[in-house]
N, C-alpha and C. Protein backbone atom coordinates (compact mmCIF):
# COMPACT_ATOMS: atom_id res chain seq x y z
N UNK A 1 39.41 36.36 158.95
CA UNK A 1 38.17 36.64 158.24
C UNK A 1 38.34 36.26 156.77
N UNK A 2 37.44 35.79 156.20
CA UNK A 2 37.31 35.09 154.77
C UNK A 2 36.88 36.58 154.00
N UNK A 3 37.65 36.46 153.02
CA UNK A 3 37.22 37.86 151.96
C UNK A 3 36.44 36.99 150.99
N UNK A 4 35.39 37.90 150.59
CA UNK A 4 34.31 37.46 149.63
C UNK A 4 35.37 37.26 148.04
N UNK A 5 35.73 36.14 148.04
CA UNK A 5 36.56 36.27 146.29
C UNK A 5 36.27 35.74 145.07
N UNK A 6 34.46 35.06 145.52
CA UNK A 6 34.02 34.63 144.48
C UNK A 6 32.65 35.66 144.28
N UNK A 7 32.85 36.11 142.74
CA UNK A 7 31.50 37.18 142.25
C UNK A 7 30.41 35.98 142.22
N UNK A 8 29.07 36.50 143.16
CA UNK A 8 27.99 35.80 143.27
C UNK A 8 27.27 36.75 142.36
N UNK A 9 26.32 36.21 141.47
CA UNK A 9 25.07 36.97 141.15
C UNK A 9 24.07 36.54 141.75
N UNK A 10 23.20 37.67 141.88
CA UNK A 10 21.66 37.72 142.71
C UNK A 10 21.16 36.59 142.42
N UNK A 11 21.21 35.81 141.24
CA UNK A 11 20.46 33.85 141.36
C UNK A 11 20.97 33.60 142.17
N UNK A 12 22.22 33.20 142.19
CA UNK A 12 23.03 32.65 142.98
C UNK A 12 22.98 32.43 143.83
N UNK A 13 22.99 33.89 144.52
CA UNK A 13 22.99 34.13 146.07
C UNK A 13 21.18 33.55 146.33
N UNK A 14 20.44 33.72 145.59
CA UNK A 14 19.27 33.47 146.04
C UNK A 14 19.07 31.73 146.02
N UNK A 15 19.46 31.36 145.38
CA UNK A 15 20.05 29.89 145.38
C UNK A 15 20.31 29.27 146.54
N UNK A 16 21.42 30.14 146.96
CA UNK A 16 22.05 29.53 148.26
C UNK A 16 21.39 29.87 149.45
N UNK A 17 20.45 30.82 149.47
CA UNK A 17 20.11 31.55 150.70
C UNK A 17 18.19 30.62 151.08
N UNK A 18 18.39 29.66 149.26
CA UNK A 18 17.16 28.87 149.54
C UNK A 18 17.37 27.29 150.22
N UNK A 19 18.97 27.39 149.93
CA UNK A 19 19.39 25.93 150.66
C UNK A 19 19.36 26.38 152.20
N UNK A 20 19.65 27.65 152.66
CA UNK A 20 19.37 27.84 154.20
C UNK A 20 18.13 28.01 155.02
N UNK A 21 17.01 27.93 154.07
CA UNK A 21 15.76 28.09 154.80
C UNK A 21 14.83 29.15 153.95
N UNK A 22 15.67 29.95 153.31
CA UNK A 22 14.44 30.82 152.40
C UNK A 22 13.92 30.40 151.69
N UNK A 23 12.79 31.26 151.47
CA UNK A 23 11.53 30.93 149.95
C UNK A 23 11.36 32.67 149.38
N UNK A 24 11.88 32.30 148.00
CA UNK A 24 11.03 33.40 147.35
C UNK A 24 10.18 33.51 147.89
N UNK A 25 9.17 35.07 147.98
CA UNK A 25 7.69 35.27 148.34
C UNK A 25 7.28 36.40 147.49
N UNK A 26 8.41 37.18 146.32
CA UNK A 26 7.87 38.08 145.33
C UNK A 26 8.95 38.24 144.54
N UNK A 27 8.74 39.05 143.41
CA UNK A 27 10.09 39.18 142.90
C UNK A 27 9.41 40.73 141.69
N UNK A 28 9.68 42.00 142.06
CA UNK A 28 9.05 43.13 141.09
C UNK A 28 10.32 43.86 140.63
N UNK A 29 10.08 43.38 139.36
CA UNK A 29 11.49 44.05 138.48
C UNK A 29 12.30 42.77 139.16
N UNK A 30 14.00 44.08 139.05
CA UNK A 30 15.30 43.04 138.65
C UNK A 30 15.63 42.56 140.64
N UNK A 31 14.41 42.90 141.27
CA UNK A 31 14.37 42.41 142.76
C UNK A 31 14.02 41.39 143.09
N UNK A 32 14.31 40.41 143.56
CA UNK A 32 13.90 39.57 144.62
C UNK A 32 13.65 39.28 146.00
N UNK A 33 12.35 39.45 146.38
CA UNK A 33 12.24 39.25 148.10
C UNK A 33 11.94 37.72 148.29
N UNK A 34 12.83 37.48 149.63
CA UNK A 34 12.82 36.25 150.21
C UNK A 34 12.83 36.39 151.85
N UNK A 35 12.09 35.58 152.40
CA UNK A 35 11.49 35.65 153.51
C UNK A 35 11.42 33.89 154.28
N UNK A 36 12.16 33.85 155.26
CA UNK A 36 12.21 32.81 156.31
C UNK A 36 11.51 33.05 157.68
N UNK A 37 10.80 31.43 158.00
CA UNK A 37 10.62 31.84 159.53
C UNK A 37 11.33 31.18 160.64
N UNK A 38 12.65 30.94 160.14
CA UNK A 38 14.22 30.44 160.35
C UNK A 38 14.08 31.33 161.76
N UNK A 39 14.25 31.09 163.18
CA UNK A 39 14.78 31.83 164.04
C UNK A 39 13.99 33.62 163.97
N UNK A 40 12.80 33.10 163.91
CA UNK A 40 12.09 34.50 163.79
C UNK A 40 11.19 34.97 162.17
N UNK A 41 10.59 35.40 161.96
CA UNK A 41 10.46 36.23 160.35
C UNK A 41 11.60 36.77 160.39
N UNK A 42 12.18 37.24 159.28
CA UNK A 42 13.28 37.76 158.62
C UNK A 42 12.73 37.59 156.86
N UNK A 43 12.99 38.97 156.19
CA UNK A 43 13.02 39.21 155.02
C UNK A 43 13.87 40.10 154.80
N UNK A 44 14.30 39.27 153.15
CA UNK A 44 15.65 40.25 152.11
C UNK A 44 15.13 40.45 151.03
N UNK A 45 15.64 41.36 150.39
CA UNK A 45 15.71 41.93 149.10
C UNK A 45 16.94 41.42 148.56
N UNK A 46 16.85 40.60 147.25
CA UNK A 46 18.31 40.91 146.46
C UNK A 46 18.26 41.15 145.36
N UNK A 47 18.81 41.85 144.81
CA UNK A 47 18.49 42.70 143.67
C UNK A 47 19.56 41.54 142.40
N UNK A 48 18.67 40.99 141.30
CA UNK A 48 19.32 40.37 140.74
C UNK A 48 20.01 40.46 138.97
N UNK A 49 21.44 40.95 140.00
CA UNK A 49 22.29 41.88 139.19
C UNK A 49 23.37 40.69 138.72
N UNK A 50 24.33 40.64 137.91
CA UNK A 50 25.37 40.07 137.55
C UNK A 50 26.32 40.71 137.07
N UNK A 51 27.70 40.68 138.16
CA UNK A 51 27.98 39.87 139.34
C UNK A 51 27.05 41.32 140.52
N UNK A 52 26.93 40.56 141.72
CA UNK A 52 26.60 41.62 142.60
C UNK A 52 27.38 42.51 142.54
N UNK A 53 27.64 44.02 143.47
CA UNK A 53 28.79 44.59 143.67
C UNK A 53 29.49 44.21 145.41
N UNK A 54 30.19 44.09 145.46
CA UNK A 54 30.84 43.90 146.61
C UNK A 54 29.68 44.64 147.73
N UNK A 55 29.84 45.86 147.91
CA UNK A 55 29.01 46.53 148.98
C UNK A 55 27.71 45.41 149.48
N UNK A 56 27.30 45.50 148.00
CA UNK A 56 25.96 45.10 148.50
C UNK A 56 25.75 43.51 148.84
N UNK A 57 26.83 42.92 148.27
CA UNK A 57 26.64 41.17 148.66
C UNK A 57 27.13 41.73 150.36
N UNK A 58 27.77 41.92 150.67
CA UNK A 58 28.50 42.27 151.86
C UNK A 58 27.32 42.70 152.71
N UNK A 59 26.39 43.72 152.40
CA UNK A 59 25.28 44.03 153.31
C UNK A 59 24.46 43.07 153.53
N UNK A 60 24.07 42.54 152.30
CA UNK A 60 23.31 41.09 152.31
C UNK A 60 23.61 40.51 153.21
N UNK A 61 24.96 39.73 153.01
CA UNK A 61 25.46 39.27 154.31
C UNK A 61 25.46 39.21 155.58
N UNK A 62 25.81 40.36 156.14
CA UNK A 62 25.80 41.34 157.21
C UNK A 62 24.62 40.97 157.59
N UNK A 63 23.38 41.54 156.90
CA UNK A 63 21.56 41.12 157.39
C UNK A 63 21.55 39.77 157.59
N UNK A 64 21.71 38.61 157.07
CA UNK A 64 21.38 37.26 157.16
C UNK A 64 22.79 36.58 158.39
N UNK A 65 23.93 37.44 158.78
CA UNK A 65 24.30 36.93 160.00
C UNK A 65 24.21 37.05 161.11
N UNK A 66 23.11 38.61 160.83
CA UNK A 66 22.58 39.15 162.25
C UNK A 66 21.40 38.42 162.68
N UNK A 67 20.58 37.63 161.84
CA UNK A 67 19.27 37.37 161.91
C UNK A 67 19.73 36.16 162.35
N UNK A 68 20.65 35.02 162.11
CA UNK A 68 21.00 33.88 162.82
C UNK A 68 21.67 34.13 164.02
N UNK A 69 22.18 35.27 164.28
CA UNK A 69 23.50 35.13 165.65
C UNK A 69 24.67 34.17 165.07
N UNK A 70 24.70 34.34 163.85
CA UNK A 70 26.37 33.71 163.24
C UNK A 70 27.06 34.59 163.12
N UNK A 71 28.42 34.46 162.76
CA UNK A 71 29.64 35.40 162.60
C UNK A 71 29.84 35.67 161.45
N UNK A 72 29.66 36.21 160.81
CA UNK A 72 29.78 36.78 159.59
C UNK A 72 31.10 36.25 158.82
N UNK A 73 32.16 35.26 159.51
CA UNK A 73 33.22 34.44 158.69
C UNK A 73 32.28 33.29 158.38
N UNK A 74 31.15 32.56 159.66
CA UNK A 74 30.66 31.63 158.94
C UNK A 74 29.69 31.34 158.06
N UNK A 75 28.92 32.83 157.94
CA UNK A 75 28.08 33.28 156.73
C UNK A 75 29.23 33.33 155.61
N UNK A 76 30.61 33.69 155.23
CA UNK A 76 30.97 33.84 154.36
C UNK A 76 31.79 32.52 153.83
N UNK A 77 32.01 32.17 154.66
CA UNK A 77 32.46 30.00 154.51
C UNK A 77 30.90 29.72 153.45
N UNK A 78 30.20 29.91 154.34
CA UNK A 78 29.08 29.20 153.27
C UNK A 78 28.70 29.32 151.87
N UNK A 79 28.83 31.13 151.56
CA UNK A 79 28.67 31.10 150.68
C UNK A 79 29.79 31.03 149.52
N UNK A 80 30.52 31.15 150.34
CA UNK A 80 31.98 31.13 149.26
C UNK A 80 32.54 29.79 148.68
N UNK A 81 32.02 28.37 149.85
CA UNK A 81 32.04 27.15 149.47
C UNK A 81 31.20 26.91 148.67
N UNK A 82 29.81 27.47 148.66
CA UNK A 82 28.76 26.82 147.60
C UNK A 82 28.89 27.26 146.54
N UNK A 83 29.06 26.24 145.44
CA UNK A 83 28.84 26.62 144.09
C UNK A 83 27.81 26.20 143.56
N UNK A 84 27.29 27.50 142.84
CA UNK A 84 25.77 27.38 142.23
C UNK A 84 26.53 27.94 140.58
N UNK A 85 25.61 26.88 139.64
CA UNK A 85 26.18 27.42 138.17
C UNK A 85 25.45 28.67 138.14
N UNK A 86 26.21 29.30 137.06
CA UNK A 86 25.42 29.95 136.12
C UNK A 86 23.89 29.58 135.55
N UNK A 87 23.01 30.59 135.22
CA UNK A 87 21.62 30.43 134.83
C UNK A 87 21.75 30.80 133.71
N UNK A 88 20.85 30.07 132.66
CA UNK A 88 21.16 30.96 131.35
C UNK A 88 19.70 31.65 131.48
N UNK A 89 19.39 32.84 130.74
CA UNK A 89 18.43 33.90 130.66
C UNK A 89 17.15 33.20 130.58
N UNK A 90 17.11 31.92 129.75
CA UNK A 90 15.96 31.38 129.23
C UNK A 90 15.63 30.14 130.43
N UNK A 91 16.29 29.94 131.38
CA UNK A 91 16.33 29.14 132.60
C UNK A 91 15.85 29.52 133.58
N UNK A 92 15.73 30.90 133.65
CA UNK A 92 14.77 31.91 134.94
C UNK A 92 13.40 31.41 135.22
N UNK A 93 12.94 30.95 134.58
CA UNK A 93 11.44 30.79 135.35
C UNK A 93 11.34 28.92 136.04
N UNK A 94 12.75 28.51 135.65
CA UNK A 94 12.73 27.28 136.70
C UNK A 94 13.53 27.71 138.03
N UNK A 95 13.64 28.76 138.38
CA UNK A 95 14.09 29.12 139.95
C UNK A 95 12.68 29.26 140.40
N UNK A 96 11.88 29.96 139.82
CA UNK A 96 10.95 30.83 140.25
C UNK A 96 9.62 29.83 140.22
């Protein structure tokens, strides 16, 4: 099993989770919901913190490998291979 050893922040992860099929569909406060119709509807929340905390990238996780029927090593290959830079503060409204 791959241990999560790179700190993702909530861009980040939302970054990467838009190269797999998501789209933003709201974002109130420091939250972001994203929603695919990848293998069903499926919607997440990620709360966009820097760096995540372990728990919660990990639950994240957990939700988006149950919703494919992947293994949760190859949800964590993915995201641990992708590198997404840093955002600077004043760069936020070109994700969005």
């Amino acid at each position: 099993m791959h241990e999560i050893t790179t700190r993702k922040t909530g861009l980040q992860l939302v970054k990467i989770l838009e190269v797999q099929g998501y789209q933003v569909t709201r974002q109130t406060g420091s939250h972001i919901r994203l929603s695919t119709s990848q293998n069903g509807v499926h919607h997440i929340t990620i709360p966009a913190h820097n760096p995540l905390k372990t728990g919660t990238l990990s639950a994240i996780l957990n939700d988006v490998a149950q919703h494919f029927n992947i293994s949760r090593d190859d949800i964590e290959s993915i995201t641990c291979n992708y590198s997404v830079p840093l955002f600077e503060k004043e760069g936020l409204g070109e994700i969005f």
